[in-house]
N, C-alpha and C. Protein backbone atom coordinates (compact mmCIF):
# COMPACT_ATOMS: atom_id res chain seq x y z
N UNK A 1 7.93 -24.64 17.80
CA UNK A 1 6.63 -24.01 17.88
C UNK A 1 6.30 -23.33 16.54
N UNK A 2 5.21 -23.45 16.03
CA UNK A 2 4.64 -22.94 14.65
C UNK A 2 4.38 -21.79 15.10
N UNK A 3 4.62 -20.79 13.81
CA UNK A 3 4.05 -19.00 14.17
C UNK A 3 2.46 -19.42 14.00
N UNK A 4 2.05 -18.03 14.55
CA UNK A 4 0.80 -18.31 14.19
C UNK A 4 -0.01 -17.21 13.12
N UNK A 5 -0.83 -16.82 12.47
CA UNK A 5 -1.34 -15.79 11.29
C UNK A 5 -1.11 -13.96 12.14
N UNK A 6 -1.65 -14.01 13.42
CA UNK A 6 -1.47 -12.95 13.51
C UNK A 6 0.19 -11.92 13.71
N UNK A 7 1.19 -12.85 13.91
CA UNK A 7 2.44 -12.66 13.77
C UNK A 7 2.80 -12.43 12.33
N UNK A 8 2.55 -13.15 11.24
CA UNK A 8 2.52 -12.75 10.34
C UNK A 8 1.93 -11.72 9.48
N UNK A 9 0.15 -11.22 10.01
CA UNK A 9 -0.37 -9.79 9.84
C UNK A 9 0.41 -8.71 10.23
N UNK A 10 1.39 -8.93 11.58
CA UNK A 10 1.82 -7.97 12.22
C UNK A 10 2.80 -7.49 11.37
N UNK A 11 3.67 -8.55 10.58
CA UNK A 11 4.74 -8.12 9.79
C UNK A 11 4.21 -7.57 8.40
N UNK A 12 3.69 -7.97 8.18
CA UNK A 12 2.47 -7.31 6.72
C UNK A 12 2.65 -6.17 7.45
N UNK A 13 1.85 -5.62 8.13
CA UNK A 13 1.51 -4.09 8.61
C UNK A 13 3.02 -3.64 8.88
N UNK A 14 4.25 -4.15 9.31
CA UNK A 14 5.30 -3.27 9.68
C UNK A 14 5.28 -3.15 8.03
N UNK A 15 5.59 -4.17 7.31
CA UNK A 15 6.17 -3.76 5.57
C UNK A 15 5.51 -2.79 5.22
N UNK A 16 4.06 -2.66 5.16
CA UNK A 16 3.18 -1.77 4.36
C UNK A 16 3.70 -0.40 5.21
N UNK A 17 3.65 -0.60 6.39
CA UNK A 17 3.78 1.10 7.12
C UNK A 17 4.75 1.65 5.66
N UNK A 18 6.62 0.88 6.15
CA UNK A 18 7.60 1.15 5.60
C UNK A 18 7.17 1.93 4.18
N UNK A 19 6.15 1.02 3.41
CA UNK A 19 5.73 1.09 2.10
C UNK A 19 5.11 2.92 2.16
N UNK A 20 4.25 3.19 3.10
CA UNK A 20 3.75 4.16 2.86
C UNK A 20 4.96 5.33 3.22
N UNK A 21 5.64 5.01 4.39
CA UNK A 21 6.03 5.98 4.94
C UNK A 21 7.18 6.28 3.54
N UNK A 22 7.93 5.30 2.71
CA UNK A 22 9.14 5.52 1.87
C UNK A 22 7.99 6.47 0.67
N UNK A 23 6.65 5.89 0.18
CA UNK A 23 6.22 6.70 -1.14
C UNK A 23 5.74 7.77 -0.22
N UNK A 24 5.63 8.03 1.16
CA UNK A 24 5.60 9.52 1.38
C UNK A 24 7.04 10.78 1.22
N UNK A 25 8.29 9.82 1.76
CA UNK A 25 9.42 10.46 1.62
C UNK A 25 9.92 11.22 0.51
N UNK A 26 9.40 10.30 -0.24
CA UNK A 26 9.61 10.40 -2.07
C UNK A 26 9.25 11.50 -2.93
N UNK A 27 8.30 12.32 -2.23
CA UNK A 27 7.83 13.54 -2.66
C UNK A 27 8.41 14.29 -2.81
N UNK A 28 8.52 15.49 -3.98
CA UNK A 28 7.24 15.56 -5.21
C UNK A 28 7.19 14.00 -6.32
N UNK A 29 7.84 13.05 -5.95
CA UNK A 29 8.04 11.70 -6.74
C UNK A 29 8.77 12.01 -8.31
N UNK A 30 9.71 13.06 -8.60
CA UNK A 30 10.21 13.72 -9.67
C UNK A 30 11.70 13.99 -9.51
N UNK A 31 12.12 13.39 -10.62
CA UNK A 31 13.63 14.14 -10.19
C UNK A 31 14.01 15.49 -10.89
N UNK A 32 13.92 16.11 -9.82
CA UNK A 32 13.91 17.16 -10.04
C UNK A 32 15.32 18.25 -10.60
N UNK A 33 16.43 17.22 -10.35
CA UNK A 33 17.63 18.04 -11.25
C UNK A 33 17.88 17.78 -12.10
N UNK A 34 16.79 16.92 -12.78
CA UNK A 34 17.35 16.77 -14.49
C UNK A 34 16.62 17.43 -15.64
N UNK A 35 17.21 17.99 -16.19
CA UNK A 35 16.32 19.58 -16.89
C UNK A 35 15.38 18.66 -17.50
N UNK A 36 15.69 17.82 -18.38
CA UNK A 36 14.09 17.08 -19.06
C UNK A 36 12.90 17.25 -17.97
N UNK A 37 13.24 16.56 -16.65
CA UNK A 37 12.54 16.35 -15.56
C UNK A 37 11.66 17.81 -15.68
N UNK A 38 12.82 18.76 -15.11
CA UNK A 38 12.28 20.17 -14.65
C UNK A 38 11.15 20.64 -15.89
N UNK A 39 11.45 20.38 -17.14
CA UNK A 39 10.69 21.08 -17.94
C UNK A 39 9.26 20.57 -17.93
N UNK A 40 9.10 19.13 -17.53
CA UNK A 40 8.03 18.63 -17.69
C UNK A 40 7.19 18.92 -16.61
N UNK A 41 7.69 19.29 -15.44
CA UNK A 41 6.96 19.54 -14.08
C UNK A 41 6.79 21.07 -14.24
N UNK A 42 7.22 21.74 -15.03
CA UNK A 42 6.86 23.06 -15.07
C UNK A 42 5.58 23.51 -16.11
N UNK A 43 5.53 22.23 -17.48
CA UNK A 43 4.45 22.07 -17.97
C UNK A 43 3.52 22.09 -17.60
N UNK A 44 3.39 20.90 -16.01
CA UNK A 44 2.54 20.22 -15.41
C UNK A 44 1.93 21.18 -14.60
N UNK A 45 2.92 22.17 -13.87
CA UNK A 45 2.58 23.48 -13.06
C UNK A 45 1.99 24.52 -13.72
N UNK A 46 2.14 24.53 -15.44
CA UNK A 46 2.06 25.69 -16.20
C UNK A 46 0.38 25.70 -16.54
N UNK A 47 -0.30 24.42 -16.75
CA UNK A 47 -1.27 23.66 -17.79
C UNK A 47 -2.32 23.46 -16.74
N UNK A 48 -3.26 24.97 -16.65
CA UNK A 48 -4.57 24.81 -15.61
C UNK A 48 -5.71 24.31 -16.55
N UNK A 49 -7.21 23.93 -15.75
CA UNK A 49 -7.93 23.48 -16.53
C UNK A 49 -9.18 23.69 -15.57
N UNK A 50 -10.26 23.74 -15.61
CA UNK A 50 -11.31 23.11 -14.87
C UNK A 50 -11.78 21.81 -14.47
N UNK A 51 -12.04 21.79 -13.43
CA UNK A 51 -12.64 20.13 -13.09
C UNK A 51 -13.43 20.27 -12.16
N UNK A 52 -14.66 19.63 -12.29
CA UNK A 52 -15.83 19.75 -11.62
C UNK A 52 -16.19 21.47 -10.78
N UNK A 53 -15.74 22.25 -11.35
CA UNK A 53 -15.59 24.12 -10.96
C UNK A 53 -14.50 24.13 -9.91
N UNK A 54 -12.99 23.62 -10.00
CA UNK A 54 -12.22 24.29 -9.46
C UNK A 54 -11.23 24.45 -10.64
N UNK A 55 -10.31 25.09 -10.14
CA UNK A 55 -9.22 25.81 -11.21
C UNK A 55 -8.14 24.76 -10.89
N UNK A 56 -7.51 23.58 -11.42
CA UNK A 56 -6.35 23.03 -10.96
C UNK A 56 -5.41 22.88 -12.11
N UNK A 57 -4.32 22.17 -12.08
CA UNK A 57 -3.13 21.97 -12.78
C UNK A 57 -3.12 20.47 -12.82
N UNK A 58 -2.43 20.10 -13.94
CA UNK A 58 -1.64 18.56 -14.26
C UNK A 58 -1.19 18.54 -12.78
N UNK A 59 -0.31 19.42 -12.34
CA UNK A 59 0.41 19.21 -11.25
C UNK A 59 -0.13 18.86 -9.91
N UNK A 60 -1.27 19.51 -9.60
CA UNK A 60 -1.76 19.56 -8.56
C UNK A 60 -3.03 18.12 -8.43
N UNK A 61 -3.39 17.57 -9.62
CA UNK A 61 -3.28 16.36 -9.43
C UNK A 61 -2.49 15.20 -9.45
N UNK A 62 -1.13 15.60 -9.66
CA UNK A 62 -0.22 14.77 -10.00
C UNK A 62 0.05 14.42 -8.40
N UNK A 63 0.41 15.48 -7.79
CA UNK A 63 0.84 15.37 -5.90
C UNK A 63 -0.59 15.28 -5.17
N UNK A 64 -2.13 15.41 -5.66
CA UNK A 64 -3.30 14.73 -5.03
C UNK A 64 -3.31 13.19 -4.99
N UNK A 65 -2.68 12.67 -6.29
CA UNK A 65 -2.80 11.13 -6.32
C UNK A 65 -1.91 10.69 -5.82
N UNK A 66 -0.65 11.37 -5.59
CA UNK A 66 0.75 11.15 -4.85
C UNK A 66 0.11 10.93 -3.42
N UNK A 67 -0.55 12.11 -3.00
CA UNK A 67 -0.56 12.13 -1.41
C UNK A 67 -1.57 11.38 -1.07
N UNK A 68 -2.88 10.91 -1.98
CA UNK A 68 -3.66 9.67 -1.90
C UNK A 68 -3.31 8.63 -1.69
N UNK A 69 -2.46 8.28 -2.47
CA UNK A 69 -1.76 7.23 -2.49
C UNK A 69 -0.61 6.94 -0.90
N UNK A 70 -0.15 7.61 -0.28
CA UNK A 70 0.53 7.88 0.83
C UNK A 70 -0.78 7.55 2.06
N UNK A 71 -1.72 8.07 1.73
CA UNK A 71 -2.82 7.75 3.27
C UNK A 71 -3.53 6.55 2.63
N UNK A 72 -3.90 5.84 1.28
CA UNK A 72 -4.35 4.78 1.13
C UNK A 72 -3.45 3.62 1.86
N UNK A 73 -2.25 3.83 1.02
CA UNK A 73 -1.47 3.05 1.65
C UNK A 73 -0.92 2.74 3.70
N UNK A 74 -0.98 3.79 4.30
CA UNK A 74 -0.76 4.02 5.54
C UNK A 74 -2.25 3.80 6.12
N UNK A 75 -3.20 3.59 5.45
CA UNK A 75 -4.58 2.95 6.26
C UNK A 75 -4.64 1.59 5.76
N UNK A 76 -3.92 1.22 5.08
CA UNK A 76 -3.66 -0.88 4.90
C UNK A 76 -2.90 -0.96 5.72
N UNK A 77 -2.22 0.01 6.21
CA UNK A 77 -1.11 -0.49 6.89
C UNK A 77 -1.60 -0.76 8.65
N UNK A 78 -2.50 0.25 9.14
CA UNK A 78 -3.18 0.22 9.99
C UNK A 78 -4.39 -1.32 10.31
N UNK A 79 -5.12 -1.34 8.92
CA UNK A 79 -5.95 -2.46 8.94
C UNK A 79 -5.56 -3.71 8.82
N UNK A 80 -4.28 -3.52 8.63
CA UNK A 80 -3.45 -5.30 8.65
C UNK A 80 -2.92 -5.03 9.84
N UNK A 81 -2.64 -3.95 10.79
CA UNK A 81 -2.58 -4.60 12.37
C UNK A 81 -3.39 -4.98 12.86
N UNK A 82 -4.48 -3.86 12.70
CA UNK A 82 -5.64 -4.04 13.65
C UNK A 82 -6.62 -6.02 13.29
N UNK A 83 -6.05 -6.51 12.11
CA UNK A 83 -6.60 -7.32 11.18
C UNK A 83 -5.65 -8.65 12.19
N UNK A 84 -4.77 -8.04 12.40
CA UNK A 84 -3.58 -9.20 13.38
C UNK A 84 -4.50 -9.40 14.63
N UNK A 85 -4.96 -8.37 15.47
CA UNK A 85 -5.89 -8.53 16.10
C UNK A 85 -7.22 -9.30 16.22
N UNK A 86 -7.76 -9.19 15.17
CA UNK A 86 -8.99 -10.29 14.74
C UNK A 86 -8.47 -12.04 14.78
N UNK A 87 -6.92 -11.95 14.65
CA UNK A 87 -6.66 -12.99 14.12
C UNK A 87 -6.50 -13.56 15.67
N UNK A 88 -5.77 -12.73 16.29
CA UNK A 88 -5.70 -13.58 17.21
C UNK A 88 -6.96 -14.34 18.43
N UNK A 89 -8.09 -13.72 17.73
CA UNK A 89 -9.43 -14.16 18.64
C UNK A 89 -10.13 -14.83 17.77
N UNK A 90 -10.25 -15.06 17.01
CA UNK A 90 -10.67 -15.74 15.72
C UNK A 90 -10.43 -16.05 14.63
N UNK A 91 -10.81 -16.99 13.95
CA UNK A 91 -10.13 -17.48 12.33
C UNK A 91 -10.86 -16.59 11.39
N UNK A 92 -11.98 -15.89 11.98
CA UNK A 92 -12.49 -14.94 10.88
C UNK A 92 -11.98 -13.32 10.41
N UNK A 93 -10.60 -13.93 9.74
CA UNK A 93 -9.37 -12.73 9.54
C UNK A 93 -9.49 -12.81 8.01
N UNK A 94 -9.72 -14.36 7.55
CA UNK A 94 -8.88 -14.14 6.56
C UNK A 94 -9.62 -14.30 4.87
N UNK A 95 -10.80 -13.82 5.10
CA UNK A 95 -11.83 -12.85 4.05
C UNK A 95 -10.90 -11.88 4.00
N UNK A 96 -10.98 -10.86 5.11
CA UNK A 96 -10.24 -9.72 4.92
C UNK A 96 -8.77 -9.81 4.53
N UNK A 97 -7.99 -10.88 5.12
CA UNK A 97 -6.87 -11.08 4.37
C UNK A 97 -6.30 -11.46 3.08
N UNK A 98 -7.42 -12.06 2.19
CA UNK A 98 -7.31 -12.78 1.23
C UNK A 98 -7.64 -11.07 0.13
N UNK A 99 -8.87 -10.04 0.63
CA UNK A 99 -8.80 -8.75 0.28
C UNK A 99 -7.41 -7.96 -0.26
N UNK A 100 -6.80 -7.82 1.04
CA UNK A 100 -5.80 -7.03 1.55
C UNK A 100 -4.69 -7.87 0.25
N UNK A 101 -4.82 -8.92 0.07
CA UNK A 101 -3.47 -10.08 -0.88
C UNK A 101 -3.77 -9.73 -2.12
N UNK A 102 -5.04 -9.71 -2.18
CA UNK A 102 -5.42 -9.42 -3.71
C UNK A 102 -5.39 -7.33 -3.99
N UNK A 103 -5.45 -6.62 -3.37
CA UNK A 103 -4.92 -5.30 -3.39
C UNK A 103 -3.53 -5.34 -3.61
N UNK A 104 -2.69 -6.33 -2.77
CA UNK A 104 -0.83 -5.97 -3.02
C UNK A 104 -0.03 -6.69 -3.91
N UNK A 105 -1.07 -8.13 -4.51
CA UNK A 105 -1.08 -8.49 -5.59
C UNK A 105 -0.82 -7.25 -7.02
N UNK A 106 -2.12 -6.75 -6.90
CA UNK A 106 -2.63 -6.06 -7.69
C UNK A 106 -1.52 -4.63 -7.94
N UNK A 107 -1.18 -3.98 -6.79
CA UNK A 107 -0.17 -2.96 -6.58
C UNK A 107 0.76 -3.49 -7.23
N UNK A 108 1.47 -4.94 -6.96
CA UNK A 108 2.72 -5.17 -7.22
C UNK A 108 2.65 -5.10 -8.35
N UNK A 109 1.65 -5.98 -9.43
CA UNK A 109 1.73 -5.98 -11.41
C UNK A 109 1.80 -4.66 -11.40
N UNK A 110 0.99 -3.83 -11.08
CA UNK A 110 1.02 -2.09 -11.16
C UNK A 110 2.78 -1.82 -11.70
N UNK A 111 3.67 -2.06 -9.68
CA UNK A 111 4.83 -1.39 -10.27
C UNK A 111 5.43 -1.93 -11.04
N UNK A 112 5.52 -3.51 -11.31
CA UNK A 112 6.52 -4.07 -12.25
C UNK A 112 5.91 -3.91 -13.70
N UNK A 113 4.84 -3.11 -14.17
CA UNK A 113 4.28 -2.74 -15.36
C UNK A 113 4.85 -1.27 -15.59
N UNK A 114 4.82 -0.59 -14.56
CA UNK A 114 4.62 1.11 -14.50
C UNK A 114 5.35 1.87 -13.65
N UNK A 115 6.43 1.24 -12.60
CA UNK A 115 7.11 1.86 -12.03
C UNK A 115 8.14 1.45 -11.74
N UNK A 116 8.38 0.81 -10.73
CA UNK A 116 9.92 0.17 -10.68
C UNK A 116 9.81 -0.66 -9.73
N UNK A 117 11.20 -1.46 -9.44
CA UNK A 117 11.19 -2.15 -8.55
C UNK A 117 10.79 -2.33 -7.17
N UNK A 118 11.09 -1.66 -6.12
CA UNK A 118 11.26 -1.56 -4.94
C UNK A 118 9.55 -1.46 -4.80
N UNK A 119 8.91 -0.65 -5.24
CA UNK A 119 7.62 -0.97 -4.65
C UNK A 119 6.97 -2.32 -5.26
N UNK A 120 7.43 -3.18 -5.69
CA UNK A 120 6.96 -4.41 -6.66
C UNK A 120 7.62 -5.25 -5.38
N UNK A 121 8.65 -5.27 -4.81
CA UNK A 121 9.41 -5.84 -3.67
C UNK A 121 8.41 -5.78 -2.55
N UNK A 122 8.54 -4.94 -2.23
CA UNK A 122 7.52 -4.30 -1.14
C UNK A 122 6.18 -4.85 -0.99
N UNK A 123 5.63 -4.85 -2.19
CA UNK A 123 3.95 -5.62 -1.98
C UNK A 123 4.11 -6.94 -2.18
N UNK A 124 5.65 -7.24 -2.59
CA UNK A 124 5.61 -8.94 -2.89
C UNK A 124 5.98 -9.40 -1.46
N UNK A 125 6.95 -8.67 -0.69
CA UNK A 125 6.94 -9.08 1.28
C UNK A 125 5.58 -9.46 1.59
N UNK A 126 5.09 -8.28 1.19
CA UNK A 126 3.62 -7.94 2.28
C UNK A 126 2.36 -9.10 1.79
N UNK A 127 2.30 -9.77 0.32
CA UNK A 127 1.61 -10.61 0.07
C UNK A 127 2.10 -12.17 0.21
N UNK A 128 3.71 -12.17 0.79
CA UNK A 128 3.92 -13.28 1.30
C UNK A 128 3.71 -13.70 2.47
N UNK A 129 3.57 -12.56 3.08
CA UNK A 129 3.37 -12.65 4.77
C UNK A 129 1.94 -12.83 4.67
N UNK A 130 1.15 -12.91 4.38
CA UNK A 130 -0.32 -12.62 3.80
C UNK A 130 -0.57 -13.89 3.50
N UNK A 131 -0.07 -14.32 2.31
CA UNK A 131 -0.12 -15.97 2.17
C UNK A 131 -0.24 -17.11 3.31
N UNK A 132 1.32 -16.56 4.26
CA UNK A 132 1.57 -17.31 5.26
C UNK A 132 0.83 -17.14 6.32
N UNK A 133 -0.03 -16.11 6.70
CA UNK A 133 -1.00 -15.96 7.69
C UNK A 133 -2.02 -16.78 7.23
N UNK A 134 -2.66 -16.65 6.36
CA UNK A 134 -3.81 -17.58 5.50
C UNK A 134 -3.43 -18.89 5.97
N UNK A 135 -2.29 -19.42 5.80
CA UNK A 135 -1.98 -21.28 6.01
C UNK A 135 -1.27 -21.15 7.70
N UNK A 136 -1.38 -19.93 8.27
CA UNK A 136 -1.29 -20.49 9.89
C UNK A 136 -2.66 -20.67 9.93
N UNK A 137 -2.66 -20.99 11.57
CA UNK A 137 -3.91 -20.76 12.46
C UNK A 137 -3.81 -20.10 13.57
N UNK A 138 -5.09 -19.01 13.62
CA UNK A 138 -5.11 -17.94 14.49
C UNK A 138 -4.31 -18.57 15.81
N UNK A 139 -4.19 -17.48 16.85
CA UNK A 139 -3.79 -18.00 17.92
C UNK A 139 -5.02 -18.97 18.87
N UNK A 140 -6.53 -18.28 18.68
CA UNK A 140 -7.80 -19.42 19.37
C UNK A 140 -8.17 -19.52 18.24
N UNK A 141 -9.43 -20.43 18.08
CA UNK A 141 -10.32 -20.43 17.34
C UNK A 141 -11.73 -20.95 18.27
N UNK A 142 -12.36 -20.06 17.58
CA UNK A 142 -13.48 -20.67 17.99
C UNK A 142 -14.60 -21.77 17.87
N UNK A 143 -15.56 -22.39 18.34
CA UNK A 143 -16.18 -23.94 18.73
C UNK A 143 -17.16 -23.13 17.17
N UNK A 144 -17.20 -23.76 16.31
CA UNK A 144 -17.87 -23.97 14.81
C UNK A 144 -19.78 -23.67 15.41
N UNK A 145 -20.02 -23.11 14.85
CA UNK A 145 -21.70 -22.48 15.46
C UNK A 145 -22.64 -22.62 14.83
């Protein structure tokens, strides 16, 4: 028996959860016992500024884009289930899927340019399962209109 796309969305969405839930764990995303480390996050804590009239720090956008990044990611993760769902009542999934491939595409050059491995792993699962939903077929489809 052939899988069908929405089995494969479903596993997209378990990877991405994983994805969000590990760059949430990861916080403050700094290692923090290595004095180089420490000095630079204390810079970051030290160095206020204005922006658009609030008072913030290097720092305090450093853990805004951190924790952005944590609910961006954990709402792909949501819309590639709910996206498994579409699939299974219709073939009209995979606009949105071909979206969602080209975002974890895009993430993955990110980390293998700018961060490291494991999240380059991670969006490369989630855009293979992605691929492979694209070349199933939903579980119905519907009569062409």
């Amino acid at each position: 028996m052939q899988t069908r796309a929405p089995l494969w969305l479903r596993l997209a969405a378990l990877i991405a959860a994983l994805y969000a839930a590990g760059h949430t764990a990861g916080m403050p995303w700094t290692p923090s016992h290595e004095l180089p480390a420490q000095a630079v996050v204390a810079q970051m804590q030290g160095v206020h500024f204005s922006a658009a009239g609030s008072n913030r720090s290097y720092w305090d956008f450093y853990e805004g884009f951190g924790l952005a990044i944590s609910a961006l990611l954990t709402v792909q993760a949501v819309l590639l289930w709910q996206l498994a769902g579409v699939a299974r009542d219709t073939g009209r999934y995979r606009g949105m899927a071909v979206t969602h491939l080209a975002g974890f595409l895009l993430l993955g050059a990110i980390a293998a340019r700018y961060i490291f491995a494991l999240p380059l792993w991670l969006a490369a699962g989630i855009g293979a399962c992605l691929v492979i939903a694209l070349l199933r077929p939903p579980l119905r489809t519907l009569p062409a209109v």
